[in-house]
C-alpha atoms as a PDB file:
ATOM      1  CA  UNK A   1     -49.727   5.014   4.139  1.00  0.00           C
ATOM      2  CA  UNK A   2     -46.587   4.066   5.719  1.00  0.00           C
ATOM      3  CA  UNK A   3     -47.246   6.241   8.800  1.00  0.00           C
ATOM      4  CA  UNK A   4     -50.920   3.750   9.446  1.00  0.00           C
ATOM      5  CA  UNK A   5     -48.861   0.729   9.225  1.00  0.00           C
ATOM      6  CA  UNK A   6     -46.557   2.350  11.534  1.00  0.00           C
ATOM      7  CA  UNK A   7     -49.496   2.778  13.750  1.00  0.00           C
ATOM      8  CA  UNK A   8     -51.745  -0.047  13.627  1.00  0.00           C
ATOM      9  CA  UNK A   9     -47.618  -2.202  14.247  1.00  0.00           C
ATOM     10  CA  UNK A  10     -47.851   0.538  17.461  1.00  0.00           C
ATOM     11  CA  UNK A  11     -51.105  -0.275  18.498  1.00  0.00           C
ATOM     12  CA  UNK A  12     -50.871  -3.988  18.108  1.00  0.00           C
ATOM     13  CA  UNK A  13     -47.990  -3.635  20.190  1.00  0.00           C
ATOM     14  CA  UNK A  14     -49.532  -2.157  23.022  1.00  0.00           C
ATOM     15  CA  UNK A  15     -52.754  -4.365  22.524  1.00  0.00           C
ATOM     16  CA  UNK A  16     -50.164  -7.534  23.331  1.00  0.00           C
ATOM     17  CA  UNK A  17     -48.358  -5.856  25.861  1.00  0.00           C
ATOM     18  CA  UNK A  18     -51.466  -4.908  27.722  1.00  0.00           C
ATOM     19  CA  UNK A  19     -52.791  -8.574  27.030  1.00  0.00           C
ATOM     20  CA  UNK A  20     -49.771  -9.755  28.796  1.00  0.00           C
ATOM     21  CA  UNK A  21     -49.856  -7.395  31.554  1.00  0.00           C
ATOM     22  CA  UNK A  22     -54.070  -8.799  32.143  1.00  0.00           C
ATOM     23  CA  UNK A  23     -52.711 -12.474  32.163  1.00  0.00           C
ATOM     24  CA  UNK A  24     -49.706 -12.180  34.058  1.00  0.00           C
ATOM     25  CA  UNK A  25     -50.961  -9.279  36.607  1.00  0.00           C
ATOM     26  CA  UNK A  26     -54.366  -9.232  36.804  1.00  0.00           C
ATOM     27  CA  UNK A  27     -55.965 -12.600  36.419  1.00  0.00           C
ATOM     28  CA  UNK A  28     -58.851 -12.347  38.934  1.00  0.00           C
ATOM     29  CA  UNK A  29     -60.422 -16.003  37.910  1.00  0.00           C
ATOM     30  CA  UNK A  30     -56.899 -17.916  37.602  1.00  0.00           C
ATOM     31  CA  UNK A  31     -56.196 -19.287  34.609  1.00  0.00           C
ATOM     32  CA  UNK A  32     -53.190 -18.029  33.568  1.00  0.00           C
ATOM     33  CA  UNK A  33     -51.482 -21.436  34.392  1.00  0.00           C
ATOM     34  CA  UNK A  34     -53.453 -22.776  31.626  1.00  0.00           C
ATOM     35  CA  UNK A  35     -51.594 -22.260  28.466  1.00  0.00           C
ATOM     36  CA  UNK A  36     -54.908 -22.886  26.652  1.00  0.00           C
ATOM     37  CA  UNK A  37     -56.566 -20.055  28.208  1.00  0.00           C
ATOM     38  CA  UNK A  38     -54.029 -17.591  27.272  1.00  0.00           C
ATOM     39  CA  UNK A  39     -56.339 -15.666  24.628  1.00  0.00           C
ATOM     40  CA  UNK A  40     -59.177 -15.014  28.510  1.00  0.00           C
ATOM     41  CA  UNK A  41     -58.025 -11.413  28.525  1.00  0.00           C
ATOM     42  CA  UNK A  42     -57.856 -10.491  24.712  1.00  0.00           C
ATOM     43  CA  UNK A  43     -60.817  -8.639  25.034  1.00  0.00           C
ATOM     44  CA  UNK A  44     -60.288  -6.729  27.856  1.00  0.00           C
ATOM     45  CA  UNK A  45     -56.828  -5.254  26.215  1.00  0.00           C
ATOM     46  CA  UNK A  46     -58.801  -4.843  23.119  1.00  0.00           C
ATOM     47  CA  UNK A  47     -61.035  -2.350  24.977  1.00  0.00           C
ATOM     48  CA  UNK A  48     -58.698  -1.384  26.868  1.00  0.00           C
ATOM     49  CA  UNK A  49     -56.400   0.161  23.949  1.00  0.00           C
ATOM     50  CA  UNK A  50     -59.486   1.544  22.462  1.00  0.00           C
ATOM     51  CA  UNK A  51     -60.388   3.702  25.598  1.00  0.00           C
ATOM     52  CA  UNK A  52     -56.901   4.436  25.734  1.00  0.00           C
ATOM     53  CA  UNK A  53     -56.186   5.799  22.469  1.00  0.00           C
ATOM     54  CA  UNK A  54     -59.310   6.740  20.964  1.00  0.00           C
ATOM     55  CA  UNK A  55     -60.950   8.528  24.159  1.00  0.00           C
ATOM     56  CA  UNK A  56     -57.574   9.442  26.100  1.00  0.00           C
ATOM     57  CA  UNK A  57     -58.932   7.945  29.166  1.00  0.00           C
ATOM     58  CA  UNK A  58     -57.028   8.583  32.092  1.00  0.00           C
ATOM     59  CA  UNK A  59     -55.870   6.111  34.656  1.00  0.00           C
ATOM     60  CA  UNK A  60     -59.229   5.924  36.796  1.00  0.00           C
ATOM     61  CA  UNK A  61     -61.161   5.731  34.109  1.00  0.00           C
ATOM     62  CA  UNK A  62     -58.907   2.237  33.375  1.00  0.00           C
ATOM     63  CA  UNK A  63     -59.023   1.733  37.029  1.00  0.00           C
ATOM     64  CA  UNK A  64     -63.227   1.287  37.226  1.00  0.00           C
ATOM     65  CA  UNK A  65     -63.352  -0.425  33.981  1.00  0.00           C
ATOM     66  CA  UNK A  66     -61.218  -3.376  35.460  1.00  0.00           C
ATOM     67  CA  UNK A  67     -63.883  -2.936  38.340  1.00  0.00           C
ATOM     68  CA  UNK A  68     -66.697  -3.355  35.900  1.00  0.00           C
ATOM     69  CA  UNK A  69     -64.766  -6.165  34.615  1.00  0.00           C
ATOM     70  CA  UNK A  70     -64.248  -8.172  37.649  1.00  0.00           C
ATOM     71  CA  UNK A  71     -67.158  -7.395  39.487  1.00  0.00           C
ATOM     72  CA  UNK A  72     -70.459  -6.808  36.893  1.00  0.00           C
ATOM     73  CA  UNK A  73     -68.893  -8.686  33.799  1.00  0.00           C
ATOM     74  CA  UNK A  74     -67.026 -11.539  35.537  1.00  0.00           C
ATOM     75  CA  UNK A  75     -69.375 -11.660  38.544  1.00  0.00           C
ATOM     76  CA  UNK A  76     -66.134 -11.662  40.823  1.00  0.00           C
ATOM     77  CA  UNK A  77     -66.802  -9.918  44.402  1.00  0.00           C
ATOM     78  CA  UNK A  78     -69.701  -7.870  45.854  1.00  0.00           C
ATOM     79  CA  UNK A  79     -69.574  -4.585  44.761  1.00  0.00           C
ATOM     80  CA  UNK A  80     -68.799  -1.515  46.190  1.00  0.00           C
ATOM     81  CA  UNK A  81     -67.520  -3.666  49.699  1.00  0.00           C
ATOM     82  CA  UNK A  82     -64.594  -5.181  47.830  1.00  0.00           C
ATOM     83  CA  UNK A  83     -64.039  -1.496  45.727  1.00  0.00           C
ATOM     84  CA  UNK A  84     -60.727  -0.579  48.054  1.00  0.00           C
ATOM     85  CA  UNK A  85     -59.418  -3.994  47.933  1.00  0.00           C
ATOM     86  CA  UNK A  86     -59.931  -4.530  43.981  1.00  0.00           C
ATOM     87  CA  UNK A  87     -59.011  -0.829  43.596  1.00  0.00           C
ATOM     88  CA  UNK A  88     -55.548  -1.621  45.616  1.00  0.00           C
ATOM     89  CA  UNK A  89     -54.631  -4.492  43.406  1.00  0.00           C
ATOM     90  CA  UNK A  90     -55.251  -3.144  40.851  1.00  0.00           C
ATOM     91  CA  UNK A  91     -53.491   0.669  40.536  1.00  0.00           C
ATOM     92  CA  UNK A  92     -49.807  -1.589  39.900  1.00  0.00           C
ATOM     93  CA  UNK A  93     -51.388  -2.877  36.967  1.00  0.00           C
ATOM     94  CA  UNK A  94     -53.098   0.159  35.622  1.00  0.00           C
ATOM     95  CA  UNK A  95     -49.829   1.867  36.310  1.00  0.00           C
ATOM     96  CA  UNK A  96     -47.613  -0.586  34.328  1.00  0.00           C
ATOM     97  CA  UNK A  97     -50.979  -0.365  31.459  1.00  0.00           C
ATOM     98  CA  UNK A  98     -49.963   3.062  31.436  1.00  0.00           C
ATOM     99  CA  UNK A  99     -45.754   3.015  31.429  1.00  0.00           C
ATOM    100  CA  UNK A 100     -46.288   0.314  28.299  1.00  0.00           C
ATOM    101  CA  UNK A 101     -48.764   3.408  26.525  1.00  0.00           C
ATOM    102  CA  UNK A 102     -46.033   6.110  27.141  1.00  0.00           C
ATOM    103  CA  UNK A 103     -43.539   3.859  25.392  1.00  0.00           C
ATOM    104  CA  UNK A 104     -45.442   3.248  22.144  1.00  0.00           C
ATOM    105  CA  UNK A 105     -47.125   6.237  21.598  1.00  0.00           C
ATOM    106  CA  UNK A 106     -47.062   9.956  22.425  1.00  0.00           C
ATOM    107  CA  UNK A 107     -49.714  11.186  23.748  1.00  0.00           C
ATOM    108  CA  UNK A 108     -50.881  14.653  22.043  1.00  0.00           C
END
């Protein structure tokens, strides 16, 4: 028992880290100078932590689901055009997705 709470502490963890790194990195529709906002990117993380750790997704696979986010879900951009540009803001935030993953858990 003490090694789930242990875990689930871990994974909440990197569920607010990652929500952090969304609102303070990502952001594509601006809002995170509106403190009452703050919870916009809660479920990306969310989904984000569950790829992550349940289907050891590796860092493209995080890469085109922040595509899907922005561009199909959010209805940011035009596709496949803007793919290099979104792509190229994005890898520093995938990569810092992934440094916060390495420091709370080990992958197997």
């Amino acid at each position: 028992m003490g090694s789930c709470m242990i875990d689930k502490k871990k994974t909440n963890n990197l569920r607010e880290k990652i929500d952090q790194i969304l609102w303070n990195d990502w952001d594509p529709i601006g809002v995170n100078d509106i403190p009452e906002a703050k919870g916009e990117y809660t479920s990306y993380a969310d989904h984000i932590v569950s790829r992550l750790l349940n289907n050891k997704e590796d860092k493209k696979a995080i890469l085109d689901y922040l595509f899907w986010a922005e561009v199909e879900n959010m209805g940011l951009g035009t596709g496949n055009a803007n793919r290099n540009i979104i792509d190229n803001k994005n890898v520093p935030i995938v990569e810092k997705i992934f440094k916060s993953l390495l420091g709370d858990h080990e992958l197997e």
